[in-house]
PDB file of N, CA and C in Angstrom:
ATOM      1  N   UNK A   1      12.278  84.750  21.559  1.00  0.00           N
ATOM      2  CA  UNK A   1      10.850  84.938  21.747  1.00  0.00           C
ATOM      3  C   UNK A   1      10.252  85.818  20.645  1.00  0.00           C
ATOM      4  N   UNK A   2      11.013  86.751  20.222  1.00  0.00           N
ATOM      5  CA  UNK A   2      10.544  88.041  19.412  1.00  0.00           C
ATOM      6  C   UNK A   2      10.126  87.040  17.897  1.00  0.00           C
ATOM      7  N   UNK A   3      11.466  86.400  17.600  1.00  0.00           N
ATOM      8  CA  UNK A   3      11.308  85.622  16.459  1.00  0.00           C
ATOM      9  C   UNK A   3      10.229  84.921  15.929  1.00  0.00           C
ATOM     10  N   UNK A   4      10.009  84.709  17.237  1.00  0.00           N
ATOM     11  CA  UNK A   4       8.933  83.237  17.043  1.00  0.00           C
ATOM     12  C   UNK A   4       8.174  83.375  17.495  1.00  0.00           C
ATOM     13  N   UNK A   5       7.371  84.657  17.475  1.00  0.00           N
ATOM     14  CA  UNK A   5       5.990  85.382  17.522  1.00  0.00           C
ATOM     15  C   UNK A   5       5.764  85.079  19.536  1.00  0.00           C
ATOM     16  N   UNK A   6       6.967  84.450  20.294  1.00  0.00           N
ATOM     17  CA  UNK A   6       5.810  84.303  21.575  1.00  0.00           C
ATOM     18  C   UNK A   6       5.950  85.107  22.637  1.00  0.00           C
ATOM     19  N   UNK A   7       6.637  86.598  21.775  1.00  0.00           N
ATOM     20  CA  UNK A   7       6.656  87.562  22.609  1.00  0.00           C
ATOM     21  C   UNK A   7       4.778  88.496  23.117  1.00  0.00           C
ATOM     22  N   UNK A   8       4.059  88.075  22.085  1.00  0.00           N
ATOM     23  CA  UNK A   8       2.971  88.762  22.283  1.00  0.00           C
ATOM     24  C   UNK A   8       2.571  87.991  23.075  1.00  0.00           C
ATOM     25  N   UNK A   9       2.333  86.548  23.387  1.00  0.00           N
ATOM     26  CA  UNK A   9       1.256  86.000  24.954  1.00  0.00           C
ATOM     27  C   UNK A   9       1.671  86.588  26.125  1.00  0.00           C
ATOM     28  N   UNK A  10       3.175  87.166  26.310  1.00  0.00           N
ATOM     29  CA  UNK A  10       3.057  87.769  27.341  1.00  0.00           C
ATOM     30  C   UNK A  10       2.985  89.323  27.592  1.00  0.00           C
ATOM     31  N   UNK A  11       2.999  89.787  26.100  1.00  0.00           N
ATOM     32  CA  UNK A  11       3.351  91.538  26.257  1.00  0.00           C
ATOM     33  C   UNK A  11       2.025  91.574  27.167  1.00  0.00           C
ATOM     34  N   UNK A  12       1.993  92.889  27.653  1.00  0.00           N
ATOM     35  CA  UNK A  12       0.705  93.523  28.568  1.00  0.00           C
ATOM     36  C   UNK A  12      -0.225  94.897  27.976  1.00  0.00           C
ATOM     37  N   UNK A  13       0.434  95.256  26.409  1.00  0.00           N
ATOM     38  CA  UNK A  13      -0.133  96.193  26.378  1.00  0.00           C
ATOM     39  C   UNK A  13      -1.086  95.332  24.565  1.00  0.00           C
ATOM     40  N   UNK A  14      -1.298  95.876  24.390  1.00  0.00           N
ATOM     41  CA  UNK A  14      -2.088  95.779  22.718  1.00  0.00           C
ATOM     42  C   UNK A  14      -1.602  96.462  21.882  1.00  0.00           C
ATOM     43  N   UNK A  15      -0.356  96.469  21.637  1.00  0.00           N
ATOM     44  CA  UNK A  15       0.355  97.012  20.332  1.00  0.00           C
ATOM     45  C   UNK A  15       0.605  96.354  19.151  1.00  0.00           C
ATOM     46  N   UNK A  16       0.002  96.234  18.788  1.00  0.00           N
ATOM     47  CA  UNK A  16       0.250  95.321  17.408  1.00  0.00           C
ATOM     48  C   UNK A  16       1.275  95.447  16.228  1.00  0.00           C
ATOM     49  N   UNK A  17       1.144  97.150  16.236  1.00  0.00           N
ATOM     50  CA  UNK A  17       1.701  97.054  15.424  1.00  0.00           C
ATOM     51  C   UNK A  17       3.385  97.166  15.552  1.00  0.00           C
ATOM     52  N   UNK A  18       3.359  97.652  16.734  1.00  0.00           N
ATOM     53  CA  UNK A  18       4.729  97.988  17.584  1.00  0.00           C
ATOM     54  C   UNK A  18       5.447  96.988  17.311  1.00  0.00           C
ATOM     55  N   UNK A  19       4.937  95.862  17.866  1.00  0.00           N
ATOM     56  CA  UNK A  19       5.435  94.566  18.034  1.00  0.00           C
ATOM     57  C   UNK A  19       5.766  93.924  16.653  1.00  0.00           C
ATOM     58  N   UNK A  20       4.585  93.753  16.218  1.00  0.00           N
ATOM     59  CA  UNK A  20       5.012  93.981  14.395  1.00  0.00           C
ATOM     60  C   UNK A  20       6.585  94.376  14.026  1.00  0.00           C
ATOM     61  N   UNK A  21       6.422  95.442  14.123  1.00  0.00           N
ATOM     62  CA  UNK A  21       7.652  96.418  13.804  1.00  0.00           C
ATOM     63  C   UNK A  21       9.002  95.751  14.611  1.00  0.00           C
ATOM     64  N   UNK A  22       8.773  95.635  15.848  1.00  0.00           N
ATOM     65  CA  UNK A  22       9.706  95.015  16.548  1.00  0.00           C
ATOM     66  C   UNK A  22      10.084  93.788  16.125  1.00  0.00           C
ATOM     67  N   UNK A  23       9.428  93.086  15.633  1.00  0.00           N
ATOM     68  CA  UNK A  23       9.672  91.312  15.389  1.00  0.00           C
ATOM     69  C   UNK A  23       9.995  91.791  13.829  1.00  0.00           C
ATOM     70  N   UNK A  24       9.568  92.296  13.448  1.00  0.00           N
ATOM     71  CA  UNK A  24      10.491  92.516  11.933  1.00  0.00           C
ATOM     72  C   UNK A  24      12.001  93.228  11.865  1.00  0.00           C
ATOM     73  N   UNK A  25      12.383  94.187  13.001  1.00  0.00           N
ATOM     74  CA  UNK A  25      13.384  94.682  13.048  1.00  0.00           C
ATOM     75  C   UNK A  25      14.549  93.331  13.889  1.00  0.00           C
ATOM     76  N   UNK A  26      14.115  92.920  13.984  1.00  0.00           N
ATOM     77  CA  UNK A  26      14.932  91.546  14.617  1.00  0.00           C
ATOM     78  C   UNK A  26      15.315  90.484  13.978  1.00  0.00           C
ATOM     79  N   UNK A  27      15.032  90.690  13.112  1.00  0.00           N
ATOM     80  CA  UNK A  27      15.221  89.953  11.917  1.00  0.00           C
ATOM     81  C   UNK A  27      16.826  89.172  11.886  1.00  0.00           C
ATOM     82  N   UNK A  28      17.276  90.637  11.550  1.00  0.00           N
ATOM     83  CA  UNK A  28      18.644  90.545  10.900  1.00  0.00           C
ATOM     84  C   UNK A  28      19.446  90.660  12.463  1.00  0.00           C
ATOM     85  N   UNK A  29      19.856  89.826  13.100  1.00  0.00           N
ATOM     86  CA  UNK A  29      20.501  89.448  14.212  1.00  0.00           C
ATOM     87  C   UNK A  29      21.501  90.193  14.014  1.00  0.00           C
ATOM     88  N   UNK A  30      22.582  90.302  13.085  1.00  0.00           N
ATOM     89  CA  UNK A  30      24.042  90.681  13.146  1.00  0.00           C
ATOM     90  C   UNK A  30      23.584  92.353  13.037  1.00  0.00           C
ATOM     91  N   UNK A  31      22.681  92.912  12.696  1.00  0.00           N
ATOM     92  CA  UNK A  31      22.049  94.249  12.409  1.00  0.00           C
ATOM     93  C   UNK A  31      21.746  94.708  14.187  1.00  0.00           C
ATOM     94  N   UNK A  32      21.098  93.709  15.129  1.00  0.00           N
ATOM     95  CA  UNK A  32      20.749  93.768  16.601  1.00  0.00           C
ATOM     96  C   UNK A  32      22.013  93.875  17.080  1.00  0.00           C
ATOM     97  N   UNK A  33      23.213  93.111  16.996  1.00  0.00           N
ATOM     98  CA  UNK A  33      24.430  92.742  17.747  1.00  0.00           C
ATOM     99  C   UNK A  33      25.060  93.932  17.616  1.00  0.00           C
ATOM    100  N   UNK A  34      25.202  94.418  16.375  1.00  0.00           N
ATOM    101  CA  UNK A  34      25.852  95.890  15.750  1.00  0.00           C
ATOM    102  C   UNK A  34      25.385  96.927  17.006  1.00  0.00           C
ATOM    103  N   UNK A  35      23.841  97.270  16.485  1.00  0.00           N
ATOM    104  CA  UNK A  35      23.474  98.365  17.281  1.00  0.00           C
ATOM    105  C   UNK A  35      23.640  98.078  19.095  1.00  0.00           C
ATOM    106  N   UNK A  36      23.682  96.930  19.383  1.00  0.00           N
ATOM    107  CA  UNK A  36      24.000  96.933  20.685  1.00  0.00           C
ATOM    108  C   UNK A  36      25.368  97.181  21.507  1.00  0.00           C
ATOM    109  N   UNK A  37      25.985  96.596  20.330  1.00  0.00           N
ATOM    110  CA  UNK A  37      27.330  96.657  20.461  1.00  0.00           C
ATOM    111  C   UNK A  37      27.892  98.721  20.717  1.00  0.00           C
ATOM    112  N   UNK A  38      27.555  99.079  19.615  1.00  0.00           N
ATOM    113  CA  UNK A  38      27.430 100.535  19.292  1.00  0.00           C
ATOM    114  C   UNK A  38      26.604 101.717  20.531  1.00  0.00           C
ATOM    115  N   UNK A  39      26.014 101.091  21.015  1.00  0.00           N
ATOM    116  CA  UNK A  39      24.886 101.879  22.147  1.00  0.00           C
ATOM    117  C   UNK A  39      25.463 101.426  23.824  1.00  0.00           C
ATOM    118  N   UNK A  40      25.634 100.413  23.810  1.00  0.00           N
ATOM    119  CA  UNK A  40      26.156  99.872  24.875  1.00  0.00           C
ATOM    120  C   UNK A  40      28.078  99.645  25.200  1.00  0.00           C
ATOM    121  N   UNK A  41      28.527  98.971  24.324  1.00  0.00           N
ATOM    122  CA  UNK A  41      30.046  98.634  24.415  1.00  0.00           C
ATOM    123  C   UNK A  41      30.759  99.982  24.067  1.00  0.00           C
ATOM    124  N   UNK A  42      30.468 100.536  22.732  1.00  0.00           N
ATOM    125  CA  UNK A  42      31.334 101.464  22.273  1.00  0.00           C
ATOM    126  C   UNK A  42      31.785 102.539  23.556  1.00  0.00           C
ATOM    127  N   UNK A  43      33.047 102.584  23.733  1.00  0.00           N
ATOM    128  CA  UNK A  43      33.443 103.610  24.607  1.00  0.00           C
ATOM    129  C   UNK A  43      33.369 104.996  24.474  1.00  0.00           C
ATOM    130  N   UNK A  44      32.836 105.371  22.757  1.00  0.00           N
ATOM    131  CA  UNK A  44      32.725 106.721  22.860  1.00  0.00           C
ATOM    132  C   UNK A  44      30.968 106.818  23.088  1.00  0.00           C
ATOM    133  N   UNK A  45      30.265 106.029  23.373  1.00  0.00           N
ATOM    134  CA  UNK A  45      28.808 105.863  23.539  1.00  0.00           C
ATOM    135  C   UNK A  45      28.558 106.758  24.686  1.00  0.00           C
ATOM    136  N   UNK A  46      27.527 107.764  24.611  1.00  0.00           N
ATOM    137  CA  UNK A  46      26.953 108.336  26.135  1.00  0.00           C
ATOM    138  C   UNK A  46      26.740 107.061  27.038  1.00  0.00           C
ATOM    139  N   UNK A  47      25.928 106.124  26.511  1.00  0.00           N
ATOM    140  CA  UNK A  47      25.047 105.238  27.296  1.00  0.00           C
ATOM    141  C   UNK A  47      26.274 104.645  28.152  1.00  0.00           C
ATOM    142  N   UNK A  48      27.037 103.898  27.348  1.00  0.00           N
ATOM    143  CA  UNK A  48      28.446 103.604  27.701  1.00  0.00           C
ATOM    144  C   UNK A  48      28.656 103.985  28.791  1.00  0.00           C
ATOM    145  N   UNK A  49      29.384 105.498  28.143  1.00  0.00           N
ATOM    146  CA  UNK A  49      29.845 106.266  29.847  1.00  0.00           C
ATOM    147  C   UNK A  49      28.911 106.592  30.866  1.00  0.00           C
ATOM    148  N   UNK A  50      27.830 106.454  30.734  1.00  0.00           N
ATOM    149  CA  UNK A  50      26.883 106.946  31.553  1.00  0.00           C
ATOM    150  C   UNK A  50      26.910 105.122  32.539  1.00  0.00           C
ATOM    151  N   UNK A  51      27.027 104.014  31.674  1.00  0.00           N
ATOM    152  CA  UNK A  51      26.702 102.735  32.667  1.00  0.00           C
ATOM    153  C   UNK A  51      28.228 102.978  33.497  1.00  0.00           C
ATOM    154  N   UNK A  52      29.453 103.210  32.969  1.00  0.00           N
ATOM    155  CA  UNK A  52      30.560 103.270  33.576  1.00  0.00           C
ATOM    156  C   UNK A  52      30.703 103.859  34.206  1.00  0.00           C
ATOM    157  N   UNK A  53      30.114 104.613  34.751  1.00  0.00           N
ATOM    158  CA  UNK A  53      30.439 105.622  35.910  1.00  0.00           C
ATOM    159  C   UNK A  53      29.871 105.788  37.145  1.00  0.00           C
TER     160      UNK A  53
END
């Protein structure tokens, strides 16, 4: 959705430029997978231990 601009018909707020920013940072997919991977999977991650517990 982000990609292909049709995240804004449904956002609810008027950020333009946010979204902007957001749909440009999405770009690079393997750059998204990384940081998710890193924030979420990594076991030394707070977020990590914080969902695991």
């Amino acid at each position: 959705m982000i990609s292909q601009n049709q995240l804004e018909l449904s956002w609810p707020l008027k950020q333009d430029e946010l979204l902007t920013q957001l749909a440009a940072s999405s770009q690079d997919l393997a750059l998204v997978i990384k940081d998710f991977e890193q924030l979420f999977l990594d076991p030394t991650s707070a977020i990590a231990n914080g969902i695991s517990q």
